[in-house]
N, C-alpha and C. Protein backbone atom coordinates (compact mmCIF):
# COMPACT_ATOMS: atom_id res chain seq x y z
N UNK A 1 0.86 -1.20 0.00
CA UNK A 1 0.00 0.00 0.00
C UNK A 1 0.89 1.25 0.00
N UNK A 2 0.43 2.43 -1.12
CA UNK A 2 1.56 3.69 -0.73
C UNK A 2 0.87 4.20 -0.36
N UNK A 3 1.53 4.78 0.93
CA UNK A 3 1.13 6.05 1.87
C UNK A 3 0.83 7.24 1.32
N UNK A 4 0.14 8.10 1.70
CA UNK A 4 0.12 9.67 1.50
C UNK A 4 1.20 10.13 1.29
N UNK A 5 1.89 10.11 2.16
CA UNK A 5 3.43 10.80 2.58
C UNK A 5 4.64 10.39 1.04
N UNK A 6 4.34 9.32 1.24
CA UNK A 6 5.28 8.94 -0.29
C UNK A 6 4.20 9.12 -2.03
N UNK A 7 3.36 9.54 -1.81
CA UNK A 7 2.35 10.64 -3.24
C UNK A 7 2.91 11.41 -3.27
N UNK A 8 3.02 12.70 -1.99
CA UNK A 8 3.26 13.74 -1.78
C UNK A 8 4.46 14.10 -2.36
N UNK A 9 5.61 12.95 -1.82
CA UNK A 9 7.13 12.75 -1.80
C UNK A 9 7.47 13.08 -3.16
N UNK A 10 6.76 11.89 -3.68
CA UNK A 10 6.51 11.73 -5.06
C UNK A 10 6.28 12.86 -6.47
N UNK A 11 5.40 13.47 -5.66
CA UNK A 11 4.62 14.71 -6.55
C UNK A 11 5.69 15.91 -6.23
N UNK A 12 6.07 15.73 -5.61
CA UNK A 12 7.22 17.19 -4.94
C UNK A 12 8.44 16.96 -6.12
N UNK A 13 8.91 15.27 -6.07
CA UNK A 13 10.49 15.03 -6.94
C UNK A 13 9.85 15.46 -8.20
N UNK A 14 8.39 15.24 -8.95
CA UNK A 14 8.43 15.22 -10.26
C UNK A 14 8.20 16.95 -10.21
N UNK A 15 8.48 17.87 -9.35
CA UNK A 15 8.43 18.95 -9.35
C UNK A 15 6.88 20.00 -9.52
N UNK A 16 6.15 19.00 -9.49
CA UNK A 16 4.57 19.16 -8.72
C UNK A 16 3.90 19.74 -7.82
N UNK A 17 4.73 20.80 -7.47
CA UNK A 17 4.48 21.48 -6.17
C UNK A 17 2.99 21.71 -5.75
N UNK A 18 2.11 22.54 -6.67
CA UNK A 18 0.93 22.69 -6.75
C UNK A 18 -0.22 21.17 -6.21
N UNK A 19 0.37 20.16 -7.34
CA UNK A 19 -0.38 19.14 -6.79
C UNK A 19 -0.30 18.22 -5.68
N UNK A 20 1.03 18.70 -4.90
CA UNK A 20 1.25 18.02 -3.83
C UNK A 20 0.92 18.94 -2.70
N UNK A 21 1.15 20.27 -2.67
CA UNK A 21 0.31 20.74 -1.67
C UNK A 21 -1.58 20.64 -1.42
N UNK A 22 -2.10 20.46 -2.96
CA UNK A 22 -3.36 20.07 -3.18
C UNK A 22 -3.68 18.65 -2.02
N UNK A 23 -3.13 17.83 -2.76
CA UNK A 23 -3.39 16.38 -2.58
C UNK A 23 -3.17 16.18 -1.26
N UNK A 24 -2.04 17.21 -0.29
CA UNK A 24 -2.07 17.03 1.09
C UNK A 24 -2.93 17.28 1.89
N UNK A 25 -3.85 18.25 1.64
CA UNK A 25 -4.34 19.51 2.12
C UNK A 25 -6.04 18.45 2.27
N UNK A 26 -6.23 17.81 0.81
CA UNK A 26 -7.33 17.00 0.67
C UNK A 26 -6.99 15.78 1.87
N UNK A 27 -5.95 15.09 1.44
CA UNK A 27 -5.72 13.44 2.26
C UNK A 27 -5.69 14.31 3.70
N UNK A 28 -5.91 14.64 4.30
CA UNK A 28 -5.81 15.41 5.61
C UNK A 28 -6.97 15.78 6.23
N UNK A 29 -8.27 15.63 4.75
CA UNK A 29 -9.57 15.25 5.61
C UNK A 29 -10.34 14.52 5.90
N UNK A 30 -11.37 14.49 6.92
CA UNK A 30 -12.04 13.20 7.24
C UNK A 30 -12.90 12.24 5.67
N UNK A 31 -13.27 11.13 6.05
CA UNK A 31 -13.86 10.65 4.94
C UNK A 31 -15.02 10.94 4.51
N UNK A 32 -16.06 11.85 5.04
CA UNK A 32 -16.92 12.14 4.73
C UNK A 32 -16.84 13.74 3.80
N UNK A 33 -16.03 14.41 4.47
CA UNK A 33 -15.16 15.26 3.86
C UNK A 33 -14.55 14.94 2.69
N UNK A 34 -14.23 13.93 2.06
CA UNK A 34 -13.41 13.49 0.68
C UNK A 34 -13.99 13.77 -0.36
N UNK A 35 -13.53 14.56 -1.25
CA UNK A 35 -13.99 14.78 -2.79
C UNK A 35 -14.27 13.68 -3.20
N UNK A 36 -14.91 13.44 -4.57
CA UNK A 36 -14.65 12.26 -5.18
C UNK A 36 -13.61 12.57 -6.16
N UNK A 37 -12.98 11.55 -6.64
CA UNK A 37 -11.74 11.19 -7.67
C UNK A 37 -11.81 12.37 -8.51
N UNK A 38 -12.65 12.25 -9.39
CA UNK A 38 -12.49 13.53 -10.43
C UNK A 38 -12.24 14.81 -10.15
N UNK A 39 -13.25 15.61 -8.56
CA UNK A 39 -13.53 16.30 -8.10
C UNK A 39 -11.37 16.62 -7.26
N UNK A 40 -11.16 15.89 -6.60
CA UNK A 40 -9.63 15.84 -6.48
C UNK A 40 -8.61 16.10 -7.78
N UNK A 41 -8.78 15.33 -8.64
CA UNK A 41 -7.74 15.68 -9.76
C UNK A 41 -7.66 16.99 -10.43
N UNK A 42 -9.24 17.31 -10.41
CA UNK A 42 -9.86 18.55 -11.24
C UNK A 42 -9.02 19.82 -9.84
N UNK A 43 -8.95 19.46 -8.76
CA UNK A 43 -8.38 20.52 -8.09
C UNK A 43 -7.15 20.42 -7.84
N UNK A 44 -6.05 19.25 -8.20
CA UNK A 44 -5.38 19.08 -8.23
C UNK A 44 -4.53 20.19 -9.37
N UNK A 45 -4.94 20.02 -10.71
CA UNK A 45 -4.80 20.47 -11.72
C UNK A 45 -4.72 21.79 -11.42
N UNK A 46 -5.69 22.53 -10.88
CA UNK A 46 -5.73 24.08 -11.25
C UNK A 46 -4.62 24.09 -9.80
N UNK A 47 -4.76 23.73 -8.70
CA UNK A 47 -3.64 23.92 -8.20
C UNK A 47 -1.96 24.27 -8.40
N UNK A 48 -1.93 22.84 -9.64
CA UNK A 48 -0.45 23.07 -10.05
C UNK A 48 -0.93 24.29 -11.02
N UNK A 49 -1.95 24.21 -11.50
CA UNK A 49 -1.69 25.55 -13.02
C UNK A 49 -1.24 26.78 -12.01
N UNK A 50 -1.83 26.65 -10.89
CA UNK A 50 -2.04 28.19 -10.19
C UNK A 50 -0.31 28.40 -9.69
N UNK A 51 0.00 27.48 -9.12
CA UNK A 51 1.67 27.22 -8.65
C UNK A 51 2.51 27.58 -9.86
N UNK A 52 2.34 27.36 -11.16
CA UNK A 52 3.00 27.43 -12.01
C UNK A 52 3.07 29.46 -12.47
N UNK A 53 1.61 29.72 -12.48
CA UNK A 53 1.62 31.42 -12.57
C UNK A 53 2.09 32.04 -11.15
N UNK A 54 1.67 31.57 -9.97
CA UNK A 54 2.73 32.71 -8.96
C UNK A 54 4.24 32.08 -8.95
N UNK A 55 4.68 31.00 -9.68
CA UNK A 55 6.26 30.75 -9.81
C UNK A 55 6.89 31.60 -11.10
N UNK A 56 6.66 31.75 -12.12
CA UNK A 56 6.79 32.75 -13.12
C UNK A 56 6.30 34.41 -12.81
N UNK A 57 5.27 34.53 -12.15
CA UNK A 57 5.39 35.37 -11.70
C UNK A 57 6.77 36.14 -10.93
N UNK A 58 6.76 35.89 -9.69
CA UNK A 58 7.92 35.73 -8.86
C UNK A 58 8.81 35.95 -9.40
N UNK A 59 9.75 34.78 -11.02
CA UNK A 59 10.74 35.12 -11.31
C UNK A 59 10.80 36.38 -12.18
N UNK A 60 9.44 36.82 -13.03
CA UNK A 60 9.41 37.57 -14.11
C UNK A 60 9.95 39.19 -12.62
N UNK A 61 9.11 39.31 -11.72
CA UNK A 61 9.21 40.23 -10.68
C UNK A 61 10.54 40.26 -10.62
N UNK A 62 11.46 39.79 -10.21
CA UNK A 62 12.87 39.28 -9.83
C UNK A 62 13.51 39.92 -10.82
N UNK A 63 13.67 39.48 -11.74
CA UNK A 63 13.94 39.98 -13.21
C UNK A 63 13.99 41.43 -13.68
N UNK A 64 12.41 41.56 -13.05
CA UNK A 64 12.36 42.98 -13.71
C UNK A 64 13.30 44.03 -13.42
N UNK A 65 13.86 44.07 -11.99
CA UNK A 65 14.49 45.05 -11.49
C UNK A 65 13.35 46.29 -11.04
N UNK A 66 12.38 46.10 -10.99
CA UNK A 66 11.69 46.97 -10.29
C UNK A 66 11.81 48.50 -9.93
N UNK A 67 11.79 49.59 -9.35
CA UNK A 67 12.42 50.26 -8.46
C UNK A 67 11.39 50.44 -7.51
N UNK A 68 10.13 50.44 -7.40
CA UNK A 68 9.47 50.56 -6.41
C UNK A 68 8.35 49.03 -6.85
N UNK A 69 7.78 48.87 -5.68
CA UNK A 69 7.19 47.83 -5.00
C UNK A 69 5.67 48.40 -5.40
N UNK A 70 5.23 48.87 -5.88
CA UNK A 70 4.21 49.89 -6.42
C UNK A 70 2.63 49.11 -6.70
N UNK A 71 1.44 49.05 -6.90
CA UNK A 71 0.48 48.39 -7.43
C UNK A 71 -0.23 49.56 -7.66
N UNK A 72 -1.52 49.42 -8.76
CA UNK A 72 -2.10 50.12 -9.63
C UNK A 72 -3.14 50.65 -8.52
N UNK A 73 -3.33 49.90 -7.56
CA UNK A 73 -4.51 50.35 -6.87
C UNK A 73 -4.33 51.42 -5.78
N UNK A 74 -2.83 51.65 -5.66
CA UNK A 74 -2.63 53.25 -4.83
C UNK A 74 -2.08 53.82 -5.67
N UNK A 75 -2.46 54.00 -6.86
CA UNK A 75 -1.66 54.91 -7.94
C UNK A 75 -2.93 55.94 -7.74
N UNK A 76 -2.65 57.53 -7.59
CA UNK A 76 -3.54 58.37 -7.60
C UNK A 76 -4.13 59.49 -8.31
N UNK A 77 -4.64 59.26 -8.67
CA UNK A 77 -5.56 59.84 -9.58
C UNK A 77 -6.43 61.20 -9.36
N UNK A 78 -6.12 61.83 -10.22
CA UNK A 78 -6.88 63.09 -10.21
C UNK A 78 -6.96 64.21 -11.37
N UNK A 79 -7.48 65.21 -11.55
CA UNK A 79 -7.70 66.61 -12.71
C UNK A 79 -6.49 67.36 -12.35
N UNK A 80 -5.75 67.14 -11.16
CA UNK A 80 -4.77 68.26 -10.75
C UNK A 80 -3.71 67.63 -11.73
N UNK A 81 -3.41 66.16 -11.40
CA UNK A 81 -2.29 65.09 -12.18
C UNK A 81 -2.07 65.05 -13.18
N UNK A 82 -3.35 65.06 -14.17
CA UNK A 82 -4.01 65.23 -15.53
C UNK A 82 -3.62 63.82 -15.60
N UNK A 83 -4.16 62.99 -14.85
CA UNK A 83 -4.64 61.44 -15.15
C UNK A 83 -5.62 60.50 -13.81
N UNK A 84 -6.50 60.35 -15.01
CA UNK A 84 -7.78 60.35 -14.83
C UNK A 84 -7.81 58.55 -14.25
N UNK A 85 -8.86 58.13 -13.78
CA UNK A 85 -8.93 57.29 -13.21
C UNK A 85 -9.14 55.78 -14.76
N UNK A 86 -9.46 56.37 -15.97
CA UNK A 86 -10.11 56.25 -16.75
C UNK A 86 -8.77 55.76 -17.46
N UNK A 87 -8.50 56.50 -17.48
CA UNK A 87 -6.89 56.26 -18.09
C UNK A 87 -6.01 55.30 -17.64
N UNK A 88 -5.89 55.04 -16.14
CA UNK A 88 -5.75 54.36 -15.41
C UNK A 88 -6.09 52.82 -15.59
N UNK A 89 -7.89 52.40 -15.96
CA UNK A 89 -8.41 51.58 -16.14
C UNK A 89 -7.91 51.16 -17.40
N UNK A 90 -7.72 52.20 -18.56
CA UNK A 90 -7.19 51.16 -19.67
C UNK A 90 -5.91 51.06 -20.12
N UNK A 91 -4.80 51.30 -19.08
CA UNK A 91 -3.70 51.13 -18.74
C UNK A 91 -3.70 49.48 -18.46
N UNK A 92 -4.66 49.26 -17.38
CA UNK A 92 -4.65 48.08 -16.07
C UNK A 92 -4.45 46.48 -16.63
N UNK A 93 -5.18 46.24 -17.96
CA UNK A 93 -4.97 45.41 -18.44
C UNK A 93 -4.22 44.72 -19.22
N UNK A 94 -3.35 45.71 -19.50
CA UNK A 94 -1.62 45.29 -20.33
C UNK A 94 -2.08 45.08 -21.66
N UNK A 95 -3.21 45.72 -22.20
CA UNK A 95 -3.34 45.21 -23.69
C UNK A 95 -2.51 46.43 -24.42
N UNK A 96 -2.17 47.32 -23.98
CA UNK A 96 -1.15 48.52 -24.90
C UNK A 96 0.17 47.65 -24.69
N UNK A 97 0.45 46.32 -24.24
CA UNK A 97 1.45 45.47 -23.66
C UNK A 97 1.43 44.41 -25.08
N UNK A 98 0.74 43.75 -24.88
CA UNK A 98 0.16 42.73 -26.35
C UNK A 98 0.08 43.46 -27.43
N UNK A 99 -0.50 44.60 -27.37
CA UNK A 99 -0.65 45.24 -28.99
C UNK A 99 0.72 46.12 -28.89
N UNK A 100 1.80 46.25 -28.21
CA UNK A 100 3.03 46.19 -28.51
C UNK A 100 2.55 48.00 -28.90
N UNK A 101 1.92 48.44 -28.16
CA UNK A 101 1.88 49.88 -28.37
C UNK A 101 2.91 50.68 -26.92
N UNK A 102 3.33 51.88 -27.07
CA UNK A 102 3.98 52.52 -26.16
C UNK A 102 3.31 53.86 -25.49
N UNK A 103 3.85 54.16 -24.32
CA UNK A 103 3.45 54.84 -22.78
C UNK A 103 4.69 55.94 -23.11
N UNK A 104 3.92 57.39 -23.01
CA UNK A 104 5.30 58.06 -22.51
C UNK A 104 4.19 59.01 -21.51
N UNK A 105 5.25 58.84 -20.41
CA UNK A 105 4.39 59.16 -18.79
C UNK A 105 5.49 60.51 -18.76
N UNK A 106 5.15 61.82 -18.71
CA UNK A 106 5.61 62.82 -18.49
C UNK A 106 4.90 63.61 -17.35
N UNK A 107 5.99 64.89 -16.58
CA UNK A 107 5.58 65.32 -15.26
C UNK A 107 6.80 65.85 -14.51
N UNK A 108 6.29 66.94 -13.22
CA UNK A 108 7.52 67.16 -12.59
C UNK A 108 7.90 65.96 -11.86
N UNK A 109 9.14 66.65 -11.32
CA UNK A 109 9.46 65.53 -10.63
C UNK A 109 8.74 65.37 -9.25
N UNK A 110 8.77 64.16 -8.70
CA UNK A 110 7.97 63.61 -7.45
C UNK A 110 6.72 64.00 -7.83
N UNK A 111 5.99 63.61 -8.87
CA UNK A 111 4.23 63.85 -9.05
C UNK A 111 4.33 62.30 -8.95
N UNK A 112 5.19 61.24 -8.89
CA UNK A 112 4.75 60.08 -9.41
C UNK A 112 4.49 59.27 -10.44
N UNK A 113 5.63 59.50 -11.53
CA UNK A 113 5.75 59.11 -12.39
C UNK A 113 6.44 57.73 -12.53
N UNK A 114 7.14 57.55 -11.69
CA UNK A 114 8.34 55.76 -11.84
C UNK A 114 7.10 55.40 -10.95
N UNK A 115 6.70 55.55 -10.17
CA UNK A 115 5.42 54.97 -9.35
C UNK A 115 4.93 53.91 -10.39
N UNK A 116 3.67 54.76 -10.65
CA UNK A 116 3.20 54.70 -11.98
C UNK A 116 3.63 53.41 -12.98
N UNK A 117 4.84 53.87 -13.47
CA UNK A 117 5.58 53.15 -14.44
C UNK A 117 5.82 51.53 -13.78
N UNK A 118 6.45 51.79 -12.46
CA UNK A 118 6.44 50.20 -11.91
C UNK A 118 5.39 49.78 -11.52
N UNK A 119 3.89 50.15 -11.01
CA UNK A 119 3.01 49.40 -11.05
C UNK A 119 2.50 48.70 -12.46
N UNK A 120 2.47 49.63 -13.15
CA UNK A 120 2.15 48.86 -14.65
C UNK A 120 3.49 47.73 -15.00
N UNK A 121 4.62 48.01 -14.27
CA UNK A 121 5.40 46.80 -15.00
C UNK A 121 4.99 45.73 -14.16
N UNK A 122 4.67 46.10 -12.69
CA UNK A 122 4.02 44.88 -11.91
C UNK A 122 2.98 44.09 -12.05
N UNK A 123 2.07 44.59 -13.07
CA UNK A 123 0.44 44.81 -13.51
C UNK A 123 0.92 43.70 -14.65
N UNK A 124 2.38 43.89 -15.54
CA UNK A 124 2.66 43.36 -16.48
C UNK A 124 3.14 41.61 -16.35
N UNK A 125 3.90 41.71 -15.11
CA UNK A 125 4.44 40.80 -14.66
C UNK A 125 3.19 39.65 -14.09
N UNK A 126 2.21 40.20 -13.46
CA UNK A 126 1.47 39.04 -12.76
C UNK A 126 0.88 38.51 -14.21
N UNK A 127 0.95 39.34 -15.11
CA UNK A 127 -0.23 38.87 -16.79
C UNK A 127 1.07 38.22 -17.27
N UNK A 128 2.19 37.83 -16.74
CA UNK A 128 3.05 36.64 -17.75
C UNK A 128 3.66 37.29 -18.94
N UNK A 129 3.86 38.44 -18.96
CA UNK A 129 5.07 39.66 -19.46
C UNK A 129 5.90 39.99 -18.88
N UNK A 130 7.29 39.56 -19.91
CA UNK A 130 8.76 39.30 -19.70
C UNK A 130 8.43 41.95 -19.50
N UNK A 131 9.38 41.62 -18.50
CA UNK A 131 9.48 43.37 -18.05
C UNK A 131 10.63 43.40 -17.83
N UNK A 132 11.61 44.33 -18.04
CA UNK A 132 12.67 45.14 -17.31
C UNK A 132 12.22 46.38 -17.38
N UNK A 133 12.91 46.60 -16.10
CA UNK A 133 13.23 48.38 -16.00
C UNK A 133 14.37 48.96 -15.77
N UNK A 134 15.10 50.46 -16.38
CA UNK A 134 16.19 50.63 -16.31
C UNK A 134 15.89 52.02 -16.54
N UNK A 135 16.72 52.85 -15.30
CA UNK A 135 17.44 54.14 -15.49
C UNK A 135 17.60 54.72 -16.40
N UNK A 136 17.58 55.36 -16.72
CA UNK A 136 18.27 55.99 -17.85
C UNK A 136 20.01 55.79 -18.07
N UNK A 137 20.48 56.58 -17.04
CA UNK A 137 21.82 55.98 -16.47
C UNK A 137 22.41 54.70 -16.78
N UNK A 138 21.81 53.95 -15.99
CA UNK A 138 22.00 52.51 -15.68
C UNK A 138 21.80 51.90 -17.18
N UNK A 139 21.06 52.50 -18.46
CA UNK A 139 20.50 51.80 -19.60
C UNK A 139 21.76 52.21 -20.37
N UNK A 140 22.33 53.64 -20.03
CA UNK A 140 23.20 54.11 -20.97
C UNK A 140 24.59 53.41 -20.42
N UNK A 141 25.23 53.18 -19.52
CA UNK A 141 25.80 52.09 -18.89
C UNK A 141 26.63 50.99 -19.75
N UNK A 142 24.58 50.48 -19.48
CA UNK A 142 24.53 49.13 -20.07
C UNK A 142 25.16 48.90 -21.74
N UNK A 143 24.25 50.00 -22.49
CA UNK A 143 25.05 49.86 -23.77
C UNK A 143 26.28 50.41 -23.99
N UNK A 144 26.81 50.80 -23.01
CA UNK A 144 28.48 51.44 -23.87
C UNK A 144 29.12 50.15 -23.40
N UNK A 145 28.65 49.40 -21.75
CA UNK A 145 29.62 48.29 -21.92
C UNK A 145 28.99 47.20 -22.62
N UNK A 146 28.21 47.00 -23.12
CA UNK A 146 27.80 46.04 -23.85
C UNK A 146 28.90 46.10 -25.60
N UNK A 147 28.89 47.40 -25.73
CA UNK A 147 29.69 47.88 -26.97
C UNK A 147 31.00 47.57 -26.65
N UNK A 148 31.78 47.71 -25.83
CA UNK A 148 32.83 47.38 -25.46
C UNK A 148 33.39 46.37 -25.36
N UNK A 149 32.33 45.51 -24.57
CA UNK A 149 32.65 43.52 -24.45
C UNK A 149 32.40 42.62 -25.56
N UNK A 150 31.51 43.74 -27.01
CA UNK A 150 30.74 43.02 -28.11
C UNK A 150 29.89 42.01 -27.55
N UNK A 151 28.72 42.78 -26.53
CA UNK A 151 27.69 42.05 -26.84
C UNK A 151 26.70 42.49 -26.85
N UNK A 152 26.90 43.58 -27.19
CA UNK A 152 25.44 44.69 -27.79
C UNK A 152 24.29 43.83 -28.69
N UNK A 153 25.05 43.25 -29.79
CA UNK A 153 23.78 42.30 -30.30
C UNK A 153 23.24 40.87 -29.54
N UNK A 154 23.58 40.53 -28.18
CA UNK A 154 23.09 39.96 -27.50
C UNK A 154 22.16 40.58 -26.39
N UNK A 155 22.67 42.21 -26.48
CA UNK A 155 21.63 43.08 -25.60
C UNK A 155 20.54 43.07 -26.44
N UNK A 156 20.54 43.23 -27.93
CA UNK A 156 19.45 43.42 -28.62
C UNK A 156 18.32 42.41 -28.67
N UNK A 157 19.36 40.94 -28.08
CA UNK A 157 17.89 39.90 -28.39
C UNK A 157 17.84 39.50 -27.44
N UNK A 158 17.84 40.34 -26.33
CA UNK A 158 17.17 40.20 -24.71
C UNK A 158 15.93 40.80 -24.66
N UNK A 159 16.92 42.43 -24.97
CA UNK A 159 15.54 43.32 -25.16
C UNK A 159 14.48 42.99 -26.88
N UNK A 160 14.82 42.54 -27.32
CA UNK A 160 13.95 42.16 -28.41
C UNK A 160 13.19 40.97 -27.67
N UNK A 161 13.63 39.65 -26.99
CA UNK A 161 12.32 38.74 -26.48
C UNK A 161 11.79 40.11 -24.82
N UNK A 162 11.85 40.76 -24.47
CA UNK A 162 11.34 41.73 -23.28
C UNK A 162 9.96 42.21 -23.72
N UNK A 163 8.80 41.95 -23.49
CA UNK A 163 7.50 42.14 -23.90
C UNK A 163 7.19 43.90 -23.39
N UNK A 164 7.75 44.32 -22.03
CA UNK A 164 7.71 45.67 -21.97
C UNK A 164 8.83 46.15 -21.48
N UNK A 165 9.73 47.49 -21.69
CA UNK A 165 10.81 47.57 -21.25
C UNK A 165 10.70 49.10 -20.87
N UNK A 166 11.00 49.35 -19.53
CA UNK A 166 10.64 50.59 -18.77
C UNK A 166 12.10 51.81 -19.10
N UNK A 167 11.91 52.83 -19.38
CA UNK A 167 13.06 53.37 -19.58
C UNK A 167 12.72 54.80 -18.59
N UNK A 168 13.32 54.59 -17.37
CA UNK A 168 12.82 56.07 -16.59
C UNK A 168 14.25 57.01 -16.24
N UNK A 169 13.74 58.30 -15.95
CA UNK A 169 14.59 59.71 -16.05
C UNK A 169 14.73 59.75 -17.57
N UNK A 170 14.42 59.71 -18.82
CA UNK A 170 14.66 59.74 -19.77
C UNK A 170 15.08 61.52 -20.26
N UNK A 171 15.96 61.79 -21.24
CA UNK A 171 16.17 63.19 -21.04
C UNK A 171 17.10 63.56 -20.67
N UNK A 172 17.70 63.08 -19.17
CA UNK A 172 17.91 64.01 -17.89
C UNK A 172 19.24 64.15 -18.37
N UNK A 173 20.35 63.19 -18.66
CA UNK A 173 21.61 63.16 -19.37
C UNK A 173 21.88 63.25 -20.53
N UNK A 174 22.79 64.01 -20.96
CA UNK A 174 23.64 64.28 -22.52
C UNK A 174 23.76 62.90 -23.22
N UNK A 175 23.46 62.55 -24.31
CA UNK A 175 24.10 61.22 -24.94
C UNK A 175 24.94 61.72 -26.46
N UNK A 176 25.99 61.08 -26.91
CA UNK A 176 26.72 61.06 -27.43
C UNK A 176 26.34 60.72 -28.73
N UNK A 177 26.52 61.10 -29.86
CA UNK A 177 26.05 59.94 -31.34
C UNK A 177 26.61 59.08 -31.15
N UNK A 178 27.66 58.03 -30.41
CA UNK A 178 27.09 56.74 -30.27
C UNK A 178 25.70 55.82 -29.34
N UNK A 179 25.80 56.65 -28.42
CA UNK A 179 24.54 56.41 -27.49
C UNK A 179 23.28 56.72 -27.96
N UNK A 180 23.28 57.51 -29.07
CA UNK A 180 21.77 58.17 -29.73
C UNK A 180 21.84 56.97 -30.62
N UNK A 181 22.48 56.71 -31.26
CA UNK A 181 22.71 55.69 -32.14
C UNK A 181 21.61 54.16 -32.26
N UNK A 182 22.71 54.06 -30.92
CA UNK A 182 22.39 52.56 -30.34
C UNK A 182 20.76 52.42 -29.88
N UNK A 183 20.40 53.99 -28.70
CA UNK A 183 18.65 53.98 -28.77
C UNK A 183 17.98 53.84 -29.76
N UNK A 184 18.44 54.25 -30.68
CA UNK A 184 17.60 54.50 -32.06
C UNK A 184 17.40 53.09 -32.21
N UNK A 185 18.22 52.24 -32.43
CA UNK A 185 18.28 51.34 -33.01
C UNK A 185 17.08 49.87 -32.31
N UNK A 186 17.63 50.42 -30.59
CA UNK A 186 16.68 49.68 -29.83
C UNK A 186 15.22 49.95 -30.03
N UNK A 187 14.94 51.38 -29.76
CA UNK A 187 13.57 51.94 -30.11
C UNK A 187 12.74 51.13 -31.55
N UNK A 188 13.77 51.02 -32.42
CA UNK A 188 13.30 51.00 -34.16
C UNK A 188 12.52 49.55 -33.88
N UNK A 189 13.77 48.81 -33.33
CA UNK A 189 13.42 47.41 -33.42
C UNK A 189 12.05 46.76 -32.68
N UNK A 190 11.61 47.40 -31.57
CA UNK A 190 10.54 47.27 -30.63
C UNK A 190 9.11 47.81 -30.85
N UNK A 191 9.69 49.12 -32.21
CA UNK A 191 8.09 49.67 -32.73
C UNK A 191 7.57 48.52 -32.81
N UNK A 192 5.98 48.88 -33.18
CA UNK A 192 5.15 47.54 -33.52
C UNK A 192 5.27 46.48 -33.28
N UNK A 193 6.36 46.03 -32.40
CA UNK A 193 6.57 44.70 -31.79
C UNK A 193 6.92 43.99 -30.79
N UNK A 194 7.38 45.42 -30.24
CA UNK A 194 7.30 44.92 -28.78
C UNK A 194 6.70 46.54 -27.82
N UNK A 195 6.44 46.95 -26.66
CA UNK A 195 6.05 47.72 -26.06
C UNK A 195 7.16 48.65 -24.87
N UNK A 196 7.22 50.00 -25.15
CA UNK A 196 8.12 50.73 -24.17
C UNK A 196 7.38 51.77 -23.37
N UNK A 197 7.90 51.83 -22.43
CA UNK A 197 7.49 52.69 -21.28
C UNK A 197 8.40 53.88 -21.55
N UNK A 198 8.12 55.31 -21.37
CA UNK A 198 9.25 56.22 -21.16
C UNK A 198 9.00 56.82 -20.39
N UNK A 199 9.47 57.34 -19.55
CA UNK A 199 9.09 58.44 -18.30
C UNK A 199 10.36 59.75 -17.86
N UNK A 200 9.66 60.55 -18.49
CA UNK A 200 10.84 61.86 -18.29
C UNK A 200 10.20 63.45 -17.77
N UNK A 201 10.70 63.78 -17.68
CA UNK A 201 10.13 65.39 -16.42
C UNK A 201 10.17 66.30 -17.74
N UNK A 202 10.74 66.00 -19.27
CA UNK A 202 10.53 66.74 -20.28
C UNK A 202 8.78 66.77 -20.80
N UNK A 203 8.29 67.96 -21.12
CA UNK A 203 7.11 68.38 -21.80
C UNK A 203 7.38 67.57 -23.03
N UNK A 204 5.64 66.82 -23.25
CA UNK A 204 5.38 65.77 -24.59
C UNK A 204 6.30 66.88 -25.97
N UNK A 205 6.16 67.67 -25.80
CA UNK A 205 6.63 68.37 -26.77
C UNK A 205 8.51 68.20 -27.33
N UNK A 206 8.89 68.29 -26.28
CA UNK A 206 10.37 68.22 -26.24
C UNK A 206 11.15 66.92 -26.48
């Protein structure tokens, strides 16, 4: 006869997490209490599905580099902000994410703009969109040493599989025609196909 304890064991090595916390949680109640068979597997299942989205989750979060810990639902809204709650709502669903359309979030500084920007990458992340976020700084950085070590075209097909890629302080520093260059090039490649965030204290105009 196999025990509970060695299912469990079992379901954990084949990396089952979901269905072994399921299946414990069930064998742990009385018999009148017992699902029937189907009724167990059927919750078994969405268990692991569910284990499988907060584990990708998690790593996509990890990944992102974040800068604030942010969610959409204390993002604040108002006529003073000139963003509306409305705006907000069709932000929330990451479809300007899928249709690979782009965000440029402008404002003084401390109105809450990287706020903003990382809740939607967080918003992005729980919907199973690959996100980074990066400085401005930290982005310009990235490509001069990427240019340097030759692996700029391996930066390109990072950020080319990156479903949204946050670019904040945008503006704030001088770039060089090689650094204008190289944006250009990132920007070109992501139109229509993949989705960017920009966030800079410059007027839409500028």
């Amino acid at each position: 006869m196999i025990h509970k304890e060695e299912t469990v064991a079992q379901l954990r090595k084949l990396k089952l997490q979901g269905m072994a916390e399921s299946y414990s949680s069930y064998s742990a109640l009385s018999d009148h209490q017992q699902p029937s068979v189907h009724e167990l597997v059927a919750q078994m299942a969405l268990s692991e599905e569910q284990s499988r989205i907060d584990k990708k989750t998690k790593m996509y979060l990890q990944l992102s580099k974040l800068r604030y810990e942010s969610i959409l639902q204390q993002v604040h809204c108002s006529e003073e902000r000139n963003f509306t709650k409305e705006q907000l709502f069709e932000l929330s669903d990451c479809g300007f994410v899928t249709a690979a359309k782009n965000v440029l979030i402008t404002g003084a500084t401390g109105c809450g703009k990287s706020y903003l920007a990382c809740a939607l990458g967080r918003q992005a992340c729980t919907m199973g969109l690959r996100t980074l976020y990066f400085g401005m700084t930290r982005f310009v950085e990235k490509i001069v040493q990427s240019k340097l070590d030759g692996t700029f075209a391996k930066l390109l097909e990072t950020l080319n599989k990156t479903d949204l890629i946050i670019i904040d302080d945008f503006g704030l520093i001088p770039l060089d025609q090689t650094i204008r260059l190289a944006l250009l090039q990132i920007l070109e490649d992501r139109y229509g196909y993949r989705a960017t965030i920009i966030v800079s204290q410059l007027p839409f105009e500028n």
